[in-house]
Protein backbone atom coordinates (compact mmCIF):
# COMPACT_ATOMS: atom_id res chain seq x y z
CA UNK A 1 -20.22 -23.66 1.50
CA UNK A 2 -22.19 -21.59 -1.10
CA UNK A 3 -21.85 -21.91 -4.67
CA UNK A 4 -19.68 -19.30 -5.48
CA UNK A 5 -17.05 -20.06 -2.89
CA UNK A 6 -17.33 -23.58 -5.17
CA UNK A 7 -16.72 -22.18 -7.97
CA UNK A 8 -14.31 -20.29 -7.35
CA UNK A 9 -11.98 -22.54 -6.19
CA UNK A 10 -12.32 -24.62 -8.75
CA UNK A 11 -11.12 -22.47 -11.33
CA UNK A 12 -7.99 -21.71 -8.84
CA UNK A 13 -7.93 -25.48 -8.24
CA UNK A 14 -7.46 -25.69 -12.31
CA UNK A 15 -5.32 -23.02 -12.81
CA UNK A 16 -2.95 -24.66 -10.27
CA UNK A 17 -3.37 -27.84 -12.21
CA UNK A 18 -2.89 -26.14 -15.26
CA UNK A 19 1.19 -25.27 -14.34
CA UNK A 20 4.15 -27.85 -14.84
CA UNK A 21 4.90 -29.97 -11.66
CA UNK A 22 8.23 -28.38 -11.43
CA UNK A 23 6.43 -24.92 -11.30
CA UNK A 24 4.37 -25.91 -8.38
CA UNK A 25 7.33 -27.26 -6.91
CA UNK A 26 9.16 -23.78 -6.73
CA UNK A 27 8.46 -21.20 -4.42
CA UNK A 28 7.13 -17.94 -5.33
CA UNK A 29 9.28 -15.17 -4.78
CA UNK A 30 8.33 -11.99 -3.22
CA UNK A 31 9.83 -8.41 -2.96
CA UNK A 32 8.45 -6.19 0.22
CA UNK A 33 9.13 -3.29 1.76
CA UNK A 34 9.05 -2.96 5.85
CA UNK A 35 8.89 0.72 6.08
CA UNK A 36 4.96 1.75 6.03
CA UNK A 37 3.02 0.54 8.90
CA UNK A 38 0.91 -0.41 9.22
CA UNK A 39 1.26 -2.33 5.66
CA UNK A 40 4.34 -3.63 6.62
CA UNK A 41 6.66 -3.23 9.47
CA UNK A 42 9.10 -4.26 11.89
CA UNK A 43 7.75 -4.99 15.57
CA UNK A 44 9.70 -4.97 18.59
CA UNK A 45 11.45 -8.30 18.19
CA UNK A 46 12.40 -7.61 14.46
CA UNK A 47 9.54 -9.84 12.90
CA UNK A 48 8.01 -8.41 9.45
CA UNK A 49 4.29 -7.29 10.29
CA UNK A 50 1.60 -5.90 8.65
CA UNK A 51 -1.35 -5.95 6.54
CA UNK A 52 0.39 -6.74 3.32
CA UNK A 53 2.38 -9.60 4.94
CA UNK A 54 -0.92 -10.87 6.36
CA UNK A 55 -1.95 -10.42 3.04
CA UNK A 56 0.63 -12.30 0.86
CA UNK A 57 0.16 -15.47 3.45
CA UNK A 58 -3.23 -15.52 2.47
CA UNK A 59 -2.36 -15.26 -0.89
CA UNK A 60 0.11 -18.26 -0.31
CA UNK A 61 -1.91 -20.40 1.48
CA UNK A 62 -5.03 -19.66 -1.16
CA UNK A 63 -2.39 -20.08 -3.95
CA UNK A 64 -1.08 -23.55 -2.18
CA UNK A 65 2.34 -22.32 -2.60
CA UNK A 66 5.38 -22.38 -0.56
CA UNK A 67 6.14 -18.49 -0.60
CA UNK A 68 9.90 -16.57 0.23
CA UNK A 69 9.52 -12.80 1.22
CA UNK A 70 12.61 -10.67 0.58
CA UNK A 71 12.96 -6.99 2.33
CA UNK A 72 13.36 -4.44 -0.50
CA UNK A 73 13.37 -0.56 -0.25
CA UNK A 74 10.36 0.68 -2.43
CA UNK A 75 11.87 2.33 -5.02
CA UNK A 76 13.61 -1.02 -5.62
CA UNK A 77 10.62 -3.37 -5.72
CA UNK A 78 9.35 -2.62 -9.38
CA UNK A 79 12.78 -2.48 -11.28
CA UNK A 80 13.53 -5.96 -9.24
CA UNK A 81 10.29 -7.31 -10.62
CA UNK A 82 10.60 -6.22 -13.79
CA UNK A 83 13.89 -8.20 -14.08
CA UNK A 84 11.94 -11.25 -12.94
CA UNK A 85 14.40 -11.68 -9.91
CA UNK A 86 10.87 -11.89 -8.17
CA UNK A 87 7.46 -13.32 -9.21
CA UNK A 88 5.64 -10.53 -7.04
CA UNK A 89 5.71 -7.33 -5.45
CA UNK A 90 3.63 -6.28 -3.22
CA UNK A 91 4.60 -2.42 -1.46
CA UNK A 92 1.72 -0.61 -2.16
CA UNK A 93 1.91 0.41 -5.88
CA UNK A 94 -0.29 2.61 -7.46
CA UNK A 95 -0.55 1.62 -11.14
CA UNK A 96 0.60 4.19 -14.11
CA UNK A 97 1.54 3.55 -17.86
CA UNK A 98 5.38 4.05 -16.80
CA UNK A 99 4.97 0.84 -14.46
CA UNK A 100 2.28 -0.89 -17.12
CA UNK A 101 5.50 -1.12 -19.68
CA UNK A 102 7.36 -2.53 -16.83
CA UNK A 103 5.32 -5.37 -15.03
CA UNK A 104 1.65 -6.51 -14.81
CA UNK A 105 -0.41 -5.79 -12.20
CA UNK A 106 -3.08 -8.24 -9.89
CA UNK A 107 -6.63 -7.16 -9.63
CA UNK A 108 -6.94 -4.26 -6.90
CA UNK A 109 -6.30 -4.97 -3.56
CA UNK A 110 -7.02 -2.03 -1.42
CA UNK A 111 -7.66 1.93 -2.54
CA UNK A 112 -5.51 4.99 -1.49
CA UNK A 113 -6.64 8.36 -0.65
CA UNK A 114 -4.01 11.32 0.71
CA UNK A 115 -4.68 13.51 3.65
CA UNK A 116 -3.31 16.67 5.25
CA UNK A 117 -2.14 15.62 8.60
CA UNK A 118 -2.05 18.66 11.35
CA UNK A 119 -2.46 19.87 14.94
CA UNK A 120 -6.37 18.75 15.83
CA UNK A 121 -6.75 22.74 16.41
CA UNK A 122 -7.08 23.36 12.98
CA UNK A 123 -9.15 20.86 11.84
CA UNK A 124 -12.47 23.43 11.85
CA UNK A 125 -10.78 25.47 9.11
CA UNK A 126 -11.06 25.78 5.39
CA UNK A 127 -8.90 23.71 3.79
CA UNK A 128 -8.20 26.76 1.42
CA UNK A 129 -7.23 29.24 3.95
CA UNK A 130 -4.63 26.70 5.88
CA UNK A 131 -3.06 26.07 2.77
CA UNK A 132 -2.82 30.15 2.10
CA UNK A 133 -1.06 30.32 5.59
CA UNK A 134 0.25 27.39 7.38
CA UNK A 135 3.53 25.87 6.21
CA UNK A 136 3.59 22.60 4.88
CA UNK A 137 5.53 19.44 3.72
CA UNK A 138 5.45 16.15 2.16
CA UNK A 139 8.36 13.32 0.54
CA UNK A 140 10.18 15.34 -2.01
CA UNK A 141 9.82 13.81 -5.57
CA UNK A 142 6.23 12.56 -4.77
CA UNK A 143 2.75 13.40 -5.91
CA UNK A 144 1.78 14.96 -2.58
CA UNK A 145 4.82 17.62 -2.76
CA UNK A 146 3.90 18.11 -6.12
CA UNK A 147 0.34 19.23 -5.62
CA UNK A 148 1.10 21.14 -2.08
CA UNK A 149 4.04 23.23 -4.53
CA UNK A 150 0.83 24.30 -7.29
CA UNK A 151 -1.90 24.56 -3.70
CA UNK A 152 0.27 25.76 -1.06
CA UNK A 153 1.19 29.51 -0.65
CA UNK A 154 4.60 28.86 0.96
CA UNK A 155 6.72 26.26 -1.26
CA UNK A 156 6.50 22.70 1.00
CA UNK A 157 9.47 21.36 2.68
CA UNK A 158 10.79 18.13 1.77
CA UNK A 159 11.46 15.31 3.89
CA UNK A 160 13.31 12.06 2.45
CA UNK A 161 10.49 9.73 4.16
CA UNK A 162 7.28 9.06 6.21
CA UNK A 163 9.63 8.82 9.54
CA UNK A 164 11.51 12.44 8.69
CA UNK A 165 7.87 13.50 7.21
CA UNK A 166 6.35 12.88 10.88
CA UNK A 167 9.24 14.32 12.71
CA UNK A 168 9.05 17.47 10.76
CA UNK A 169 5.51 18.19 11.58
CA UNK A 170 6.05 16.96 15.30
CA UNK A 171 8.58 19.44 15.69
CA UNK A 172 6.41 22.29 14.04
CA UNK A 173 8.74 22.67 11.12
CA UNK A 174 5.58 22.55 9.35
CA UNK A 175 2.34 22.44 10.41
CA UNK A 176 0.56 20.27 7.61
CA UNK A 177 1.88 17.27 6.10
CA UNK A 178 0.47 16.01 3.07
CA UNK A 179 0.45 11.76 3.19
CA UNK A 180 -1.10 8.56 2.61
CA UNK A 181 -3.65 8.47 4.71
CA UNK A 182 -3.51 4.96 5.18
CA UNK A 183 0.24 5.38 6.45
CA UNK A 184 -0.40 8.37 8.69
CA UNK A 185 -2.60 5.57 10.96
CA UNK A 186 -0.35 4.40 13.29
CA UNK A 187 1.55 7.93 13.97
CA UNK A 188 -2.12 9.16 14.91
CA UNK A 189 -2.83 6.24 16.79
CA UNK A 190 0.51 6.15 18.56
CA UNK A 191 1.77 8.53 21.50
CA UNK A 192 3.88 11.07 19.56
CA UNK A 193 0.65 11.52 17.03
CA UNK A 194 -1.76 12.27 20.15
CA UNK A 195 -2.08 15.90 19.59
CA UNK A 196 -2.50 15.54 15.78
CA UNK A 197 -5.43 14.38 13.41
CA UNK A 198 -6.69 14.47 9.52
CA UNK A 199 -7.29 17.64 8.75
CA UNK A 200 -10.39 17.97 6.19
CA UNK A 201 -11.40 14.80 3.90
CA UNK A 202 -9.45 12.94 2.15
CA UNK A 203 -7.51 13.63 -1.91
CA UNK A 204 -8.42 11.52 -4.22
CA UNK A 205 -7.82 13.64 -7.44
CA UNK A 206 -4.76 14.51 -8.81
CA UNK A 207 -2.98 11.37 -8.41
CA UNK A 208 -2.81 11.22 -4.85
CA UNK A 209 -5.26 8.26 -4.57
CA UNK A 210 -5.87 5.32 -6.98
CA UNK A 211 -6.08 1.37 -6.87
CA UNK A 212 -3.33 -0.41 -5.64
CA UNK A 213 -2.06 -3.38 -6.99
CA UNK A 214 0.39 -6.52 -6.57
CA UNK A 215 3.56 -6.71 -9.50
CA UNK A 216 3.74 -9.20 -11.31
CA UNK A 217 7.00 -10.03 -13.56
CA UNK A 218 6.86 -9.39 -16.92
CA UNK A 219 5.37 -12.59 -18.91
CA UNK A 220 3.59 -14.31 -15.87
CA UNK A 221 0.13 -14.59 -17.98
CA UNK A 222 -0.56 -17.94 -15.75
CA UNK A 223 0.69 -16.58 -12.41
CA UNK A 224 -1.78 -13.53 -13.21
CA UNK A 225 -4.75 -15.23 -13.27
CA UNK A 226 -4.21 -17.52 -10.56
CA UNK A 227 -3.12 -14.69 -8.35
CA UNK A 228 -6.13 -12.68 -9.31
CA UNK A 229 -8.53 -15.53 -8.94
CA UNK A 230 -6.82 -16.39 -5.20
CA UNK A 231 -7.40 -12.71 -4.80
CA UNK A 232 -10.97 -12.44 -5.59
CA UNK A 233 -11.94 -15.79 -3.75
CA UNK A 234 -10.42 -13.89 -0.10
CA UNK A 235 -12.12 -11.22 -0.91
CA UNK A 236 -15.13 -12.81 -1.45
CA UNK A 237 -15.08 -15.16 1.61
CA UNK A 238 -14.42 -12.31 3.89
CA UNK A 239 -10.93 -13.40 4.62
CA UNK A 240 -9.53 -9.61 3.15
CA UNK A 241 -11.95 -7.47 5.59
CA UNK A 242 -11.08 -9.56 8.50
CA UNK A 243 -7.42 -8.63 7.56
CA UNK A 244 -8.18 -5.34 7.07
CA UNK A 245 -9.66 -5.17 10.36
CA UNK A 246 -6.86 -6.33 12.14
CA UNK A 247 -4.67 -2.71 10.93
CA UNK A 248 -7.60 -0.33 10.11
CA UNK A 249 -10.98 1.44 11.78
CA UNK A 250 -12.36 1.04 8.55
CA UNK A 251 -12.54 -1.02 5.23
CA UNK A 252 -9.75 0.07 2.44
CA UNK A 253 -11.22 -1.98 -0.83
């Protein structure tokens, strides 16, 4: 075991310490969402899935704490956090000043880029000239429909989710769908997504990409720096990419 693997679980072995019996006792509560594979899922027989749940038993098992997951809808997870009615949160959250009054936030845990997701045909033109002619869409109220209403030519149509997103753009109600590219995976790896691929590289500007983080409730100084310190120590040992590998071609930190 090399010296830095030693080391650092011995400062996660102190920070542990460090907490009241009754603390350790007590299991950490977690809010998670179920609706972005392939972070986090239902499969056939109604079991959660996913990288992020692979992820948080890691994190549990590093932590040496006795963890309860609780399904939330995303735009429930923060506000539910932020009331402390959970220690973490962990549904892929992108970290802003709005949320930085709200909770705290781990050390970053993977890193999101958008992508234009279209038939495979157009993938040799200019980005420019698709989005002067093609019609496209994206979830209303977020950052992708946002920059596709000040890029596109044609205002984008809304969908109310990645599932009525996907359906939209398999029916050819539009013909580019601005997404996550990390959550347009399994539709492109799936039957339905077979005729369909990224289109161009990747967004990063413009707030659709950034570091994404676990919540943390408000006051959890302690619970910060063990989490981060669990964090860093998977990472470091390898344990993350081998997760990683298990959902993705390709490495997300």
């Amino acid at each position: 075991m090399g010296f830095k693997r030693i080391a650092s679980m011995s400062l996660l072995q102190l920070a542990i310490l460090a907490l009241p019996v009754a603390a350790q006792d007590q299991p950490l509560t977690i809010a998670i969402t179920d609706s972005a594979p392939p972070f986090a899922y239902r499969d056939e027989q109604g079991n959660l899935k996913g990288f992020n749940v692979d992820l948080v038993n890691a994190l549990c098992q590093q932590l040496q704490r006795k963890c309860k997951l609780e399904v939330l809808r995303f735009p429930e997870v923060i506000a539910a956090v932020s009331s402390s009615r959970f220690d973490l949160g962990v549904a892929n959250t992108l970290r802003t000043p709005e949320r930085d009054k709200l909770v705290r936030f781990s050390r970053v845990i993977w890193r999101s880029t958008s992508s234009l997701i279209g038939l495979r045909e157009l993938g040799g033109a200019q980005r420019n000239t698709l989005l002067a002619q093609e019609q496209t869409c994206a979830i209303a109220g977020s950052r992708q429909f946002g920059w596709l209403g000040e890029h596109a030519a044609k205002p984008p149509l809304a969908a109310g989710g990645n599932a009525e997103l996907l359906e939209q753009l398999s029916q050819q109600r539009c013909t580019l769908a601005l997404m996550p590219t990390q959550q347009a995976l399994a539709f492109l790896q799936g039957k339905d997504g077979q005729r369909f691929g990224y289109i161009g590289a990747p967004l990063g500007d413009s707030g659709l990409g950034g570091d994404v983080h676990i919540a943390l409730r408000p006051g959890s100084d302690n619970l910060k720096d063990q989490v981060d310190t669990a964090l860093d120590a998977l990472i470091r040992d390898g344990t993350h990419e081998r997760l990683t590998r298990r959902h993705f071609p390709y490495s997300i930190l």
